[in-house]
C-alpha atoms as a PDB file:
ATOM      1  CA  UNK A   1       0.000   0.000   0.000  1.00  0.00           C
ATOM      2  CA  UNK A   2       1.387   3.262  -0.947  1.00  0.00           C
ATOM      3  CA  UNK A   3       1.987   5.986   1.292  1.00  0.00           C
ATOM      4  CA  UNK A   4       2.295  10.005   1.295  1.00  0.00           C
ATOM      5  CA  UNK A   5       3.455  10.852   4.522  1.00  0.00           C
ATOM      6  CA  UNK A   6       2.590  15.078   3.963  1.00  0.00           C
ATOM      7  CA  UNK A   7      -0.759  14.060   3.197  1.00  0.00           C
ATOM      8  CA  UNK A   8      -1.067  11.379   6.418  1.00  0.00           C
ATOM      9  CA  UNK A   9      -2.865   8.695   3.998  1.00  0.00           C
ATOM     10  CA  UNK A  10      -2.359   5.057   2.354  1.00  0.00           C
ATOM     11  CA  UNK A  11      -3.873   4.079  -0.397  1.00  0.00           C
ATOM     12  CA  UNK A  12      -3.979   0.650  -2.869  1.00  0.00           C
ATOM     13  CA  UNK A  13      -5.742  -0.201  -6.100  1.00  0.00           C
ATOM     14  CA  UNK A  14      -5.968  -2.531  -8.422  1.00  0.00           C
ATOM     15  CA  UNK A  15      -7.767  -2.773 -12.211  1.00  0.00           C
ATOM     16  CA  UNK A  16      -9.094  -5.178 -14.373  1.00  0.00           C
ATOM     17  CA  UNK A  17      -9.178  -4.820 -18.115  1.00  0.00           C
ATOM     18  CA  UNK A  18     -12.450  -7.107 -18.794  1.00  0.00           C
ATOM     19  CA  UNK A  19     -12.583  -8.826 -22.482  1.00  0.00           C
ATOM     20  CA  UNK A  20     -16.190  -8.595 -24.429  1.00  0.00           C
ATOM     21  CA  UNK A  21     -16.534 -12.250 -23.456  1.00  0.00           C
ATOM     22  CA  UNK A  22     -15.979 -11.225 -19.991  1.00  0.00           C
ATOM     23  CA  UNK A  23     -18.744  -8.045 -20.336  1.00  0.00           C
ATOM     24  CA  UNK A  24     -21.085 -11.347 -21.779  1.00  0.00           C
ATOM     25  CA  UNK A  25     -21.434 -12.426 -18.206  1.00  0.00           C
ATOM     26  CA  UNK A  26     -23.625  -9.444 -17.787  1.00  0.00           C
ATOM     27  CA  UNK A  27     -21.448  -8.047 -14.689  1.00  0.00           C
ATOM     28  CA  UNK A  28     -17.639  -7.081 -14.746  1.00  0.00           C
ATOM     29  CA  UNK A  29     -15.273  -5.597 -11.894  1.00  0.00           C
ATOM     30  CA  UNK A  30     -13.139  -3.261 -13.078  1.00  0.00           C
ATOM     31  CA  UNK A  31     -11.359  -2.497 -10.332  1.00  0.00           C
ATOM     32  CA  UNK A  32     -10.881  -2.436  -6.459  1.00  0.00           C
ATOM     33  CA  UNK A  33      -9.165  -0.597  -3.356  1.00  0.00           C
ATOM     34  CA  UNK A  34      -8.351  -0.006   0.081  1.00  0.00           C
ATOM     35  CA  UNK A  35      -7.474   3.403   1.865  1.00  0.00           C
ATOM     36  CA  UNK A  36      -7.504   4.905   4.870  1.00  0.00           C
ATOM     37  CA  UNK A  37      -6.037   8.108   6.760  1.00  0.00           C
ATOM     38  CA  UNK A  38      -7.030  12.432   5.317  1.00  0.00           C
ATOM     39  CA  UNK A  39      -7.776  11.240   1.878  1.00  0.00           C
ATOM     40  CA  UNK A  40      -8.250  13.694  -0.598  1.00  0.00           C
ATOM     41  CA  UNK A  41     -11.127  15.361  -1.934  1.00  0.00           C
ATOM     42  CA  UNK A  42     -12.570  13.713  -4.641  1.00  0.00           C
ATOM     43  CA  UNK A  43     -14.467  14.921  -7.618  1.00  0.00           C
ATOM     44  CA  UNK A  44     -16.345  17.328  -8.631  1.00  0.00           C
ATOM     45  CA  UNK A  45     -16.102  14.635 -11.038  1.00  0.00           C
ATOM     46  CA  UNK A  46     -18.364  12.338 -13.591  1.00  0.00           C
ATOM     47  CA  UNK A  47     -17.434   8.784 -14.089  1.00  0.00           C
ATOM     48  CA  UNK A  48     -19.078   6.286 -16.459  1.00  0.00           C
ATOM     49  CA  UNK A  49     -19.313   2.805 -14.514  1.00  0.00           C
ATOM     50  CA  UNK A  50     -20.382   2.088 -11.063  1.00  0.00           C
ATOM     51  CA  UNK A  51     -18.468   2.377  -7.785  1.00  0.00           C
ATOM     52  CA  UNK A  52     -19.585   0.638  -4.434  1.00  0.00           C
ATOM     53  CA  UNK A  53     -18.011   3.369  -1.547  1.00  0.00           C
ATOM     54  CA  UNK A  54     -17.836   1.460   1.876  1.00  0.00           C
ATOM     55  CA  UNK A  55     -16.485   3.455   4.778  1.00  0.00           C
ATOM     56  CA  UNK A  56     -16.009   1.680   7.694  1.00  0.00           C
ATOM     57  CA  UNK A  57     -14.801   3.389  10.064  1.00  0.00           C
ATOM     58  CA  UNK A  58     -14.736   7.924   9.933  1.00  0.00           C
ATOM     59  CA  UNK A  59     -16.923  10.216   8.992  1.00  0.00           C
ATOM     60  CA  UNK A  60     -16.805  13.227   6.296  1.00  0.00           C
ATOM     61  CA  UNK A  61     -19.072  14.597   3.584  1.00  0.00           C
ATOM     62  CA  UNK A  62     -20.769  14.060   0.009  1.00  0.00           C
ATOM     63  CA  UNK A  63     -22.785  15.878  -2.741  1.00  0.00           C
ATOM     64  CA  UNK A  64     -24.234  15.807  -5.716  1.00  0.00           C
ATOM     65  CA  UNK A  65     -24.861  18.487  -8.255  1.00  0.00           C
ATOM     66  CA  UNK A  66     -27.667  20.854  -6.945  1.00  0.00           C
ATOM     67  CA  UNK A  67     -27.768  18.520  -4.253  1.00  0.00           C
ATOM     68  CA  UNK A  68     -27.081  19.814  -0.252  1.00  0.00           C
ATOM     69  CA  UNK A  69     -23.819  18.298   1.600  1.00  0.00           C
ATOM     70  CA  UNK A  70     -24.282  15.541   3.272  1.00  0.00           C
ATOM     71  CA  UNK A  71     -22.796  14.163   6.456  1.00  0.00           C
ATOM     72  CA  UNK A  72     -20.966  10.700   5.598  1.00  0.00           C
ATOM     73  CA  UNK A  73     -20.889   8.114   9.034  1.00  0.00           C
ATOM     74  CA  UNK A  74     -19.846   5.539   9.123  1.00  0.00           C
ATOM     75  CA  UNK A  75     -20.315   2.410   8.465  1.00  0.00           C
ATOM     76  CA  UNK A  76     -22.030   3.913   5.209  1.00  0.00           C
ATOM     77  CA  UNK A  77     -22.137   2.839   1.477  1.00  0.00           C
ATOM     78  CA  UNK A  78     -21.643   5.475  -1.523  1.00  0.00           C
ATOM     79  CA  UNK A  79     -22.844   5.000  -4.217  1.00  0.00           C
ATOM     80  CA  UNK A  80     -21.024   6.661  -7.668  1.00  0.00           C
ATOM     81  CA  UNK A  81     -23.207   5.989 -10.529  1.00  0.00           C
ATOM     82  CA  UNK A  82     -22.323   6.766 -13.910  1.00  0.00           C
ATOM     83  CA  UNK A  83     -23.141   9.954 -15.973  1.00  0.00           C
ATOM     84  CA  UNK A  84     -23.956  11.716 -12.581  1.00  0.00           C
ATOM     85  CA  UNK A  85     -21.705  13.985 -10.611  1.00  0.00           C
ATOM     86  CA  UNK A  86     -20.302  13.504  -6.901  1.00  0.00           C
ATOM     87  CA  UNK A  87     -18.052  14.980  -4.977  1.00  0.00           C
ATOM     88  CA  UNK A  88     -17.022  13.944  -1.374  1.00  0.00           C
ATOM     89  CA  UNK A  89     -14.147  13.800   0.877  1.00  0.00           C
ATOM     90  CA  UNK A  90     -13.089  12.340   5.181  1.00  0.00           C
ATOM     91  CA  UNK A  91     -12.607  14.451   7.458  1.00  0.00           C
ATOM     92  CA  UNK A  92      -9.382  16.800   6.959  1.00  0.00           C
ATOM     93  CA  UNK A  93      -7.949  15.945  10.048  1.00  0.00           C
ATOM     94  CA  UNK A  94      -9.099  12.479  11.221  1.00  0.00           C
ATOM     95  CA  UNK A  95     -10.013  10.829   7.854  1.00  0.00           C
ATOM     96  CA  UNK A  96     -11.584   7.770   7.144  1.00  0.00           C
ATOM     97  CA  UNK A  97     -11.489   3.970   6.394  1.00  0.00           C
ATOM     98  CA  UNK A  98     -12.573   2.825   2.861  1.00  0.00           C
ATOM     99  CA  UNK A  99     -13.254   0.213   0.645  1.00  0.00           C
ATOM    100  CA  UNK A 100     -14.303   0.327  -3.304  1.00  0.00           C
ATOM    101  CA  UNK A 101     -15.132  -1.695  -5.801  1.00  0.00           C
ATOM    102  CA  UNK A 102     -15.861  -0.415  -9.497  1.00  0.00           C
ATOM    103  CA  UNK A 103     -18.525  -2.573 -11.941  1.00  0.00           C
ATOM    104  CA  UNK A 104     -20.164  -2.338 -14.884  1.00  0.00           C
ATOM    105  CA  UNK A 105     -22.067  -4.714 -16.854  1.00  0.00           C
ATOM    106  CA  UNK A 106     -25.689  -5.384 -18.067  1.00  0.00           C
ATOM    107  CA  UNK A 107     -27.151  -7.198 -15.055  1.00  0.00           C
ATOM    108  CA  UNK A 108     -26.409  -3.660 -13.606  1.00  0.00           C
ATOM    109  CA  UNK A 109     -30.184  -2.648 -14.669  1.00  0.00           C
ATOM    110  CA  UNK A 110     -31.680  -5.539 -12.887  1.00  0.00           C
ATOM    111  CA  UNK A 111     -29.978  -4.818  -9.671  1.00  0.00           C
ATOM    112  CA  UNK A 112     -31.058  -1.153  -9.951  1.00  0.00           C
ATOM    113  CA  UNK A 113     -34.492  -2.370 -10.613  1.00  0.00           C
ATOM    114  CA  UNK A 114     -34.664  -4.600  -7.390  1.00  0.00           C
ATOM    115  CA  UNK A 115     -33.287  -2.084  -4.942  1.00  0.00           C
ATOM    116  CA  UNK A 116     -29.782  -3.287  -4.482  1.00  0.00           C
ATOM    117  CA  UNK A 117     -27.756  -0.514  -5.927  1.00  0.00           C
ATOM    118  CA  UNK A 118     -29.792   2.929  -4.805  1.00  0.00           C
ATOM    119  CA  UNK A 119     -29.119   5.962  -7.778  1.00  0.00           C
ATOM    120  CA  UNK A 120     -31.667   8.110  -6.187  1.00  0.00           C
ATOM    121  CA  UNK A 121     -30.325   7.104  -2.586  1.00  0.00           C
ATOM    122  CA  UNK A 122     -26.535   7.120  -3.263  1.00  0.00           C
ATOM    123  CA  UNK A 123     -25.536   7.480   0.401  1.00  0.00           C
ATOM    124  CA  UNK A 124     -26.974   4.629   2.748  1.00  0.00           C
ATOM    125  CA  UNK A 125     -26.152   3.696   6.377  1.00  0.00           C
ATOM    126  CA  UNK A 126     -24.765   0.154   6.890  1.00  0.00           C
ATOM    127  CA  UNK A 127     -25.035  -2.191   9.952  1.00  0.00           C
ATOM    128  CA  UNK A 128     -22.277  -4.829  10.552  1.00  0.00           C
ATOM    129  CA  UNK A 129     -20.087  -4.460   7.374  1.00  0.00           C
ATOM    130  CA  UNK A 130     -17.932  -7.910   8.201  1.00  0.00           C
ATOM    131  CA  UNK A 131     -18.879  -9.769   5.441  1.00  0.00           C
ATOM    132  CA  UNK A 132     -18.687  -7.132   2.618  1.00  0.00           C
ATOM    133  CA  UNK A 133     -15.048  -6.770   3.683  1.00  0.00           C
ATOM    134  CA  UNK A 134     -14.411 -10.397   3.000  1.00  0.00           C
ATOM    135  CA  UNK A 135     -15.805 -10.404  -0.009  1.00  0.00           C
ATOM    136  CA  UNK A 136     -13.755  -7.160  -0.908  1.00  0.00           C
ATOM    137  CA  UNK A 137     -10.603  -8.983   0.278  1.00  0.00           C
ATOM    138  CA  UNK A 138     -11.660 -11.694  -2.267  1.00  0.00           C
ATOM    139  CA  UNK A 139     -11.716  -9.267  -4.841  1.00  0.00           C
ATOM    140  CA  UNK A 140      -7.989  -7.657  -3.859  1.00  0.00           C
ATOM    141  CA  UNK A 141      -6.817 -11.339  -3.868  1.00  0.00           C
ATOM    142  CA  UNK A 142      -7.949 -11.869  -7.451  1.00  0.00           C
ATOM    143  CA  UNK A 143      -6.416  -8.159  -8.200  1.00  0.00           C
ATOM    144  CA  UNK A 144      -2.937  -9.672  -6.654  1.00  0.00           C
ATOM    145  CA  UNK A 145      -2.819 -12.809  -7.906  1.00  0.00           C
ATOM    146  CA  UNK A 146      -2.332 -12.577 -11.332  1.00  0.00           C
ATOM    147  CA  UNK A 147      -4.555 -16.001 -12.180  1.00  0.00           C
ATOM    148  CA  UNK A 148      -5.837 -16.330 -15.428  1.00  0.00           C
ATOM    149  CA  UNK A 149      -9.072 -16.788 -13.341  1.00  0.00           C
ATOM    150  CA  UNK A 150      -9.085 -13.573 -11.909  1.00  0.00           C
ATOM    151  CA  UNK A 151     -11.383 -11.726 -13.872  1.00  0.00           C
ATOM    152  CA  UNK A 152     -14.124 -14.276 -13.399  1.00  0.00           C
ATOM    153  CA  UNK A 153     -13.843 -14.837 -10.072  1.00  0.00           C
ATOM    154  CA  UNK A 154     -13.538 -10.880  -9.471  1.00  0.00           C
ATOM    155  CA  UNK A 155     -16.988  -9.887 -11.451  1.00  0.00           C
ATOM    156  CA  UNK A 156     -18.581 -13.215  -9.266  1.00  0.00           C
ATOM    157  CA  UNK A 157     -17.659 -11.621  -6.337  1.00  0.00           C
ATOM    158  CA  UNK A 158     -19.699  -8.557  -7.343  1.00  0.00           C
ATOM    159  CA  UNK A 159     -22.687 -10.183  -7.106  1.00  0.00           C
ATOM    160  CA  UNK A 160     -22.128 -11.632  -3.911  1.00  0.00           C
ATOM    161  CA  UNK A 161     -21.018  -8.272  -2.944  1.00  0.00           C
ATOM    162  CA  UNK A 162     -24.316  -6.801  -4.127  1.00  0.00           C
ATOM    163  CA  UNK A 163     -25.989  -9.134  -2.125  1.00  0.00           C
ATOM    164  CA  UNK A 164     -24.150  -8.744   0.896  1.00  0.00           C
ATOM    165  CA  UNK A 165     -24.264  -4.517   0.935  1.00  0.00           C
ATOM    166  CA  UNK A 166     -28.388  -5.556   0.183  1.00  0.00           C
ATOM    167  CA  UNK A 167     -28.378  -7.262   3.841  1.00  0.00           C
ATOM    168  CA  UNK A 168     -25.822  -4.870   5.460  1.00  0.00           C
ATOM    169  CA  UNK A 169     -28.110  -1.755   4.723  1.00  0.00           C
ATOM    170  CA  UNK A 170     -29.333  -0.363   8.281  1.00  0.00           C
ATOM    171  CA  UNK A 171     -33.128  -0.871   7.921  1.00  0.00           C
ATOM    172  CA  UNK A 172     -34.145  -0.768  11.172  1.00  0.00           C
ATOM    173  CA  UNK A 173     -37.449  -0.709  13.720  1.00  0.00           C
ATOM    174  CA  UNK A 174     -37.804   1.809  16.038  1.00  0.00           C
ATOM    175  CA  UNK A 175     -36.327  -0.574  18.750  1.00  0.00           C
ATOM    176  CA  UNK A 176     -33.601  -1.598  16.924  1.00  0.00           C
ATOM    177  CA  UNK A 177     -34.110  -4.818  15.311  1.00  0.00           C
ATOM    178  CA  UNK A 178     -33.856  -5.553  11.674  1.00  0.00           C
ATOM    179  CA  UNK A 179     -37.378  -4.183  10.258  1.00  0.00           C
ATOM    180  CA  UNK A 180     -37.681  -7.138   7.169  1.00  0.00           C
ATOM    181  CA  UNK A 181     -36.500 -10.020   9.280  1.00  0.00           C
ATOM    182  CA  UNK A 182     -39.236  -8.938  11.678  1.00  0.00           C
ATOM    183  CA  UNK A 183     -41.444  -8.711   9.083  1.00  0.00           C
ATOM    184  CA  UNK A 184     -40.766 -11.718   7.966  1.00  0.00           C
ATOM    185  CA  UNK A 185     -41.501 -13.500  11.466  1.00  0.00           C
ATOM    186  CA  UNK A 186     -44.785 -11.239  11.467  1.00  0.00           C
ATOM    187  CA  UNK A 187     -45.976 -12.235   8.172  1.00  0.00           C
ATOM    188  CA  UNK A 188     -47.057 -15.741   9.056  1.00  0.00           C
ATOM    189  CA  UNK A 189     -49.669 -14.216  11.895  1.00  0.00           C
ATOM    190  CA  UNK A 190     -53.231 -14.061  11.106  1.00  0.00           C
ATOM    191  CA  UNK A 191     -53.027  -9.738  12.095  1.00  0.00           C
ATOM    192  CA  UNK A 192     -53.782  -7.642   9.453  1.00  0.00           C
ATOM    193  CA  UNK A 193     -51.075  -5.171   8.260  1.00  0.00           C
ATOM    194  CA  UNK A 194     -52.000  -2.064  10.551  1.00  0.00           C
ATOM    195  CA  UNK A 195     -51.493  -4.954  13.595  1.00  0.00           C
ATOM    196  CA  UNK A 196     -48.065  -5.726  12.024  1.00  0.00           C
ATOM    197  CA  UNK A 197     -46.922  -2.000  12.183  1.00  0.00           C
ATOM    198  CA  UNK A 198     -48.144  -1.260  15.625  1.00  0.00           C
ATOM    199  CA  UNK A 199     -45.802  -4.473  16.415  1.00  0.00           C
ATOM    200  CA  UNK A 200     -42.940  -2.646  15.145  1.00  0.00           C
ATOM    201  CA  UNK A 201     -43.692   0.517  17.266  1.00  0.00           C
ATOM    202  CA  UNK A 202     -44.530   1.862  13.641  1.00  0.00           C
ATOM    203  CA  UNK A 203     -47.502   3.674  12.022  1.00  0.00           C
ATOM    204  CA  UNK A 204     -48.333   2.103   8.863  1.00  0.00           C
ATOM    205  CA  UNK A 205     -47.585   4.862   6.663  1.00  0.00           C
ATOM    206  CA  UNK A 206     -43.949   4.584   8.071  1.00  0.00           C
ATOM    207  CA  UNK A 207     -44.084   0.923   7.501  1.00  0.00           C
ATOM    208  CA  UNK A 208     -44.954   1.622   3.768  1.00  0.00           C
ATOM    209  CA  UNK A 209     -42.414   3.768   3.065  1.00  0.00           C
ATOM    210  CA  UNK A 210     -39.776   1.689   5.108  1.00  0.00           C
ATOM    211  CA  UNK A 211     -40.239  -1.211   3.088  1.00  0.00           C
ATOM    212  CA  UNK A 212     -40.478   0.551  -0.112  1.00  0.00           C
ATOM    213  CA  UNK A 213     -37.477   1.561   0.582  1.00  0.00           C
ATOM    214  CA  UNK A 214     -35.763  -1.842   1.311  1.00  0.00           C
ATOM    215  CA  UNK A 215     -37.137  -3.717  -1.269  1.00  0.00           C
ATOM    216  CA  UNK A 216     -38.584  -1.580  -4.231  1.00  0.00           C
ATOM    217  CA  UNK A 217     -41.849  -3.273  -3.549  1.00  0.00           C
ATOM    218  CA  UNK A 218     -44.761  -2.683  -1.716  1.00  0.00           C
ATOM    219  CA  UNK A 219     -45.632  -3.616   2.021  1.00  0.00           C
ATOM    220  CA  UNK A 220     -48.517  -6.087   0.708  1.00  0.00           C
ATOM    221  CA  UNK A 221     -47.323  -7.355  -2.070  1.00  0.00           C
ATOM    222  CA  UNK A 222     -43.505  -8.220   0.128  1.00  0.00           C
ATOM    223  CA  UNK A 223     -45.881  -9.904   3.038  1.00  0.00           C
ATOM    224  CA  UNK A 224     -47.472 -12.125   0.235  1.00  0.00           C
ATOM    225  CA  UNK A 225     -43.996 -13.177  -1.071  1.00  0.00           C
ATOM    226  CA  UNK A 226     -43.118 -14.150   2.135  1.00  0.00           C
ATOM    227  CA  UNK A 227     -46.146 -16.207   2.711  1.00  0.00           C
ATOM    228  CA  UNK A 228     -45.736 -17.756  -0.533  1.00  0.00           C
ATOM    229  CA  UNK A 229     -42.621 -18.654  -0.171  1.00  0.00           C
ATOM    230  CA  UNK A 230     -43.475 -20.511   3.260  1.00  0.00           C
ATOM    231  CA  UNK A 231     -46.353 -22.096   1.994  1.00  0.00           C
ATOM    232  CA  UNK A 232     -44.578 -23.414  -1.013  1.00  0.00           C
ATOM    233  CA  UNK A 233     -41.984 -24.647   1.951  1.00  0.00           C
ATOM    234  CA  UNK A 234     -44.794 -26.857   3.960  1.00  0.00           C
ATOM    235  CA  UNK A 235     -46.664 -28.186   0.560  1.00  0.00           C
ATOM    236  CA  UNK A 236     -43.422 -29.738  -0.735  1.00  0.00           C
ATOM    237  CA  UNK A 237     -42.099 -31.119   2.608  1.00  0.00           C
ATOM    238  CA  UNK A 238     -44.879 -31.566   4.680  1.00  0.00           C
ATOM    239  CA  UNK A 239     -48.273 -33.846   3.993  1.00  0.00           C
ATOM    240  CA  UNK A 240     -50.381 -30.676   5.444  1.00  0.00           C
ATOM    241  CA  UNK A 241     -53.970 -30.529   3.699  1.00  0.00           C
ATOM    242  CA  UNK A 242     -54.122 -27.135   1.796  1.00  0.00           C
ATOM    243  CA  UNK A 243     -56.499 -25.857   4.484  1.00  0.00           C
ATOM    244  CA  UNK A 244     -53.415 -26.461   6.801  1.00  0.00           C
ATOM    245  CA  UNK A 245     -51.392 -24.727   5.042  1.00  0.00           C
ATOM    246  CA  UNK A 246     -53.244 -21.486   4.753  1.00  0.00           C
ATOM    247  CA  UNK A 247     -53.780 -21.267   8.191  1.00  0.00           C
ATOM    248  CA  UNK A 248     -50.164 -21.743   9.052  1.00  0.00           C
ATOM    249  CA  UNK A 249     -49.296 -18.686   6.768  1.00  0.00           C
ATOM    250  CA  UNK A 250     -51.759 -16.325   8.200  1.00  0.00           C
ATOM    251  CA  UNK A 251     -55.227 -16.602   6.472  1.00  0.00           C
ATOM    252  CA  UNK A 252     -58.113 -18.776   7.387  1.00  0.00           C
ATOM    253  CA  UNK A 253     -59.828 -19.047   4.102  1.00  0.00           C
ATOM    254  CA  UNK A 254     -58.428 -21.521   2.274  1.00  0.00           C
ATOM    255  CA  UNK A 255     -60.607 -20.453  -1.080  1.00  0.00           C
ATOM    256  CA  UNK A 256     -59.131 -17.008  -0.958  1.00  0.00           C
ATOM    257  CA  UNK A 257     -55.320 -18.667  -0.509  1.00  0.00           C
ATOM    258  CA  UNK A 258     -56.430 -20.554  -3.285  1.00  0.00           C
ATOM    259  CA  UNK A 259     -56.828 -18.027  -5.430  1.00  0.00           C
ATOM    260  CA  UNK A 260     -53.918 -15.803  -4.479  1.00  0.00           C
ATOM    261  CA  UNK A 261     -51.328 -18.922  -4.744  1.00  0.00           C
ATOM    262  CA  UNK A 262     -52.565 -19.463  -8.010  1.00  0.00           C
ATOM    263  CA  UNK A 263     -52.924 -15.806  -9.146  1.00  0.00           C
ATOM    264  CA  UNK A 264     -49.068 -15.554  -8.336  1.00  0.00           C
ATOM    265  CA  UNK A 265     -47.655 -19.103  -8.887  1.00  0.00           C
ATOM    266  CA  UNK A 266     -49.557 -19.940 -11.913  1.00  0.00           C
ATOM    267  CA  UNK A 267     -50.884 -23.043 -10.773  1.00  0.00           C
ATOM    268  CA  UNK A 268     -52.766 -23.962  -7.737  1.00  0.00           C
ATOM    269  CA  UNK A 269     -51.428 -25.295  -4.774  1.00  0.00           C
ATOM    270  CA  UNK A 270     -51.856 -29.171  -5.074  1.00  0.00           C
ATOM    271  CA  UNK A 271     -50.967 -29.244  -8.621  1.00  0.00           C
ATOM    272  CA  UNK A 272     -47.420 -27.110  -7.350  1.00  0.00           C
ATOM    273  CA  UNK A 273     -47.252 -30.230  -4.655  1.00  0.00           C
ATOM    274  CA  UNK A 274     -47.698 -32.672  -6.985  1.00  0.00           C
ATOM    275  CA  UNK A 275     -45.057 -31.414  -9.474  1.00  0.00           C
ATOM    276  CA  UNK A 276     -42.861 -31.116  -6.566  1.00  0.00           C
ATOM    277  CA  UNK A 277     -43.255 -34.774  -5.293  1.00  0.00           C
ATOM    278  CA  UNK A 278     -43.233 -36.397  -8.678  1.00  0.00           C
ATOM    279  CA  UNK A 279     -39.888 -33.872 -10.071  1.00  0.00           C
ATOM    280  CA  UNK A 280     -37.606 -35.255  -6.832  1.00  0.00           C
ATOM    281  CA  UNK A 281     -36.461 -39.284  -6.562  1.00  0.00           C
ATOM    282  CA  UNK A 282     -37.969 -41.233  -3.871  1.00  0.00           C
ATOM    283  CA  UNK A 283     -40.426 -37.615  -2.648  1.00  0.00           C
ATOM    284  CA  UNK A 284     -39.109 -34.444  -0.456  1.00  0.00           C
ATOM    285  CA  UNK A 285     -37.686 -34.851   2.933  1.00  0.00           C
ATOM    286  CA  UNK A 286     -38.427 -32.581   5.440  1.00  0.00           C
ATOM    287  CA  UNK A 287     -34.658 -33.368   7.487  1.00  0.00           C
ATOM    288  CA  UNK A 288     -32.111 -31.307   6.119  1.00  0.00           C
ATOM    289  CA  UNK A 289     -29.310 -34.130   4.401  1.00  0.00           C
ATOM    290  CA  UNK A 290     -25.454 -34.090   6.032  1.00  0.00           C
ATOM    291  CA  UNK A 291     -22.749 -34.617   3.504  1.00  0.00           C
ATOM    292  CA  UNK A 292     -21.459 -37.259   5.954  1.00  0.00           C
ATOM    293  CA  UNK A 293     -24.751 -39.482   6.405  1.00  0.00           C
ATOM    294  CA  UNK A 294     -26.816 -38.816   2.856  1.00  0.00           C
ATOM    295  CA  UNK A 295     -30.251 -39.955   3.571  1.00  0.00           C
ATOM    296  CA  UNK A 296     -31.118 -43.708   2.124  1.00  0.00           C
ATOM    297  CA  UNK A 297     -33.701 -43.932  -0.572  1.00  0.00           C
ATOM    298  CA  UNK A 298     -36.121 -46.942   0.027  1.00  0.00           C
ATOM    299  CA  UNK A 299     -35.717 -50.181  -2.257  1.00  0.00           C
ATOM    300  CA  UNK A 300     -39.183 -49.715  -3.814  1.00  0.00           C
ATOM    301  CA  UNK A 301     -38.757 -45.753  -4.898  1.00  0.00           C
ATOM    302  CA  UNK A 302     -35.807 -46.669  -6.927  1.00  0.00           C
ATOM    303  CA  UNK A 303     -36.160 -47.277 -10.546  1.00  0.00           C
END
């Protein structure tokens, strides 16, 4: 890592000059670093790929063009998207930690699209930022290592690293907790959705808003996919009757789960379990398998 002592700040980077078979993969890293200390100011400045800003540890500033300055805490993620300005900078005197990772690639649009890279939000709070640092560390290995590999295994570990600044972000209740894996543990209970925000020490307005913020969908429609995904859980592993089933996910009318499975699936719920059963050798099991002890497969399921 390169030094300049005046300055009081270390700095390394690393590029990646991606092939068009690369770019084919839909998402390319193009580069990665690590600094810390009074960095310089960056920008005003327009770039034309994306950057993923983590600051771990500091605080500073950023802006946009006719945007106000913003106070930068961390742990925080930046986001530098292309064709739009930004300028930001630590603190002069006690700096900052950071990480970065540039991208690019086609698959960009779908991540934008689902609410893991934030244009219109480019500065977002972050919890516990462990994991994105591994995966960044994954990335500098690649940078160092000179493996003909690299390049592949760099742009890969993009898209874990969306994933992992997607859980990081600091979406949180009013007392603390994580708001979607609460809502996630409310969404199974027969309460309607002004029951589930009270639980939160929300009002449901701010519930809306907090979820449309974390996932790019609505609060509904995000409760549904959870319930779906749950029921979809207990008709493939379990022998529950469909009535069962809706009532473990949070609605007593089976008729009306009926409908909404098969509204959003595309088929109804015991044609979904009986694809399920007949698509997997010898039916589901509900026991997870170890490596160590793979389950048996009775005599008479085998063809």
């Amino acid at each position: 890592m390169s030094e300049d002592a005046d300055m009081g700040y270390r700095t390394w980077m690393r590029y990646f000059t991606p092939s068009a078979v690369h770019r084919r993969l839909g998402l390319v890293c193009l580069g990665v670093g690590l600094q810390h200390g009074a960095l310089p100011v960056v920008g005003p400045r327009v770039l034309d790929h994306y950057v993923a800003v983590v600051v771990s540890k500091g605080r500073g500033w950023f802006t946009v063009p006719g945007g106000e300055r913003r106070e930068v805490v961390a742990p925080v993620l930046l986001w530098l998207v292309p064709g739009v300005g930004h300028h930001y900078a630590p603190d002069p005197v006690q700096g900052w930690e950071e990480c970065f990772v540039d991208f690019d690639g086609d698959a960009v649009d779908a991540y934008v699209e689902l609410g893991y890279i934030t244009p219109d939000e480019p500065v977002v709070p972050l919890g516990e930022v462990v994991v994105v640092r591994d995966i960044v560390h994954r990335i500098v290995r690649c940078a160092r290592g000179g493996s003909p590999l690299a390049q592949v295994d760099a742009s890969a570990a993009v898209h874990h690293l969306l994933v992992a600044l997607r859980r990081a972000r600091a979406d949180r209740t009013p007392s603390g907790g994580s708001l979607l894996e609460a809502l996630a543990r409310d969404a199974l209970l027969p309460i309607s959705v002004a029951e589930i925000a009270a639980r939160r020490g929300m009002t449901l307005a701010e519930l809306r808003a907090a979820v449309r913020r974390s996932t790019e969908s609505g609060l509904k429609d995000h409760l549904l996919t959870l319930r779906l995904n749950r029921a979809k859980e207990l008709l493939t592993t379990t022998r529950m009757p469909v009535q069962g089933v809706a009532q473990a996910i949070g609605y007593e009318d089976a008729a009306y789960f009926t409908r909404l499975f098969t509204r959003r699936v595309g088929v109804s719920p015991g044609r979904f379990r009986e694809a399920r059963a007949q698509a997997v050798p010898g039916g589901w099991r509900s026991q997870v398998p170890s490596p160590d002890e793979p389950p048996l497969v009775p005599e008479d399921e085998l063809d």
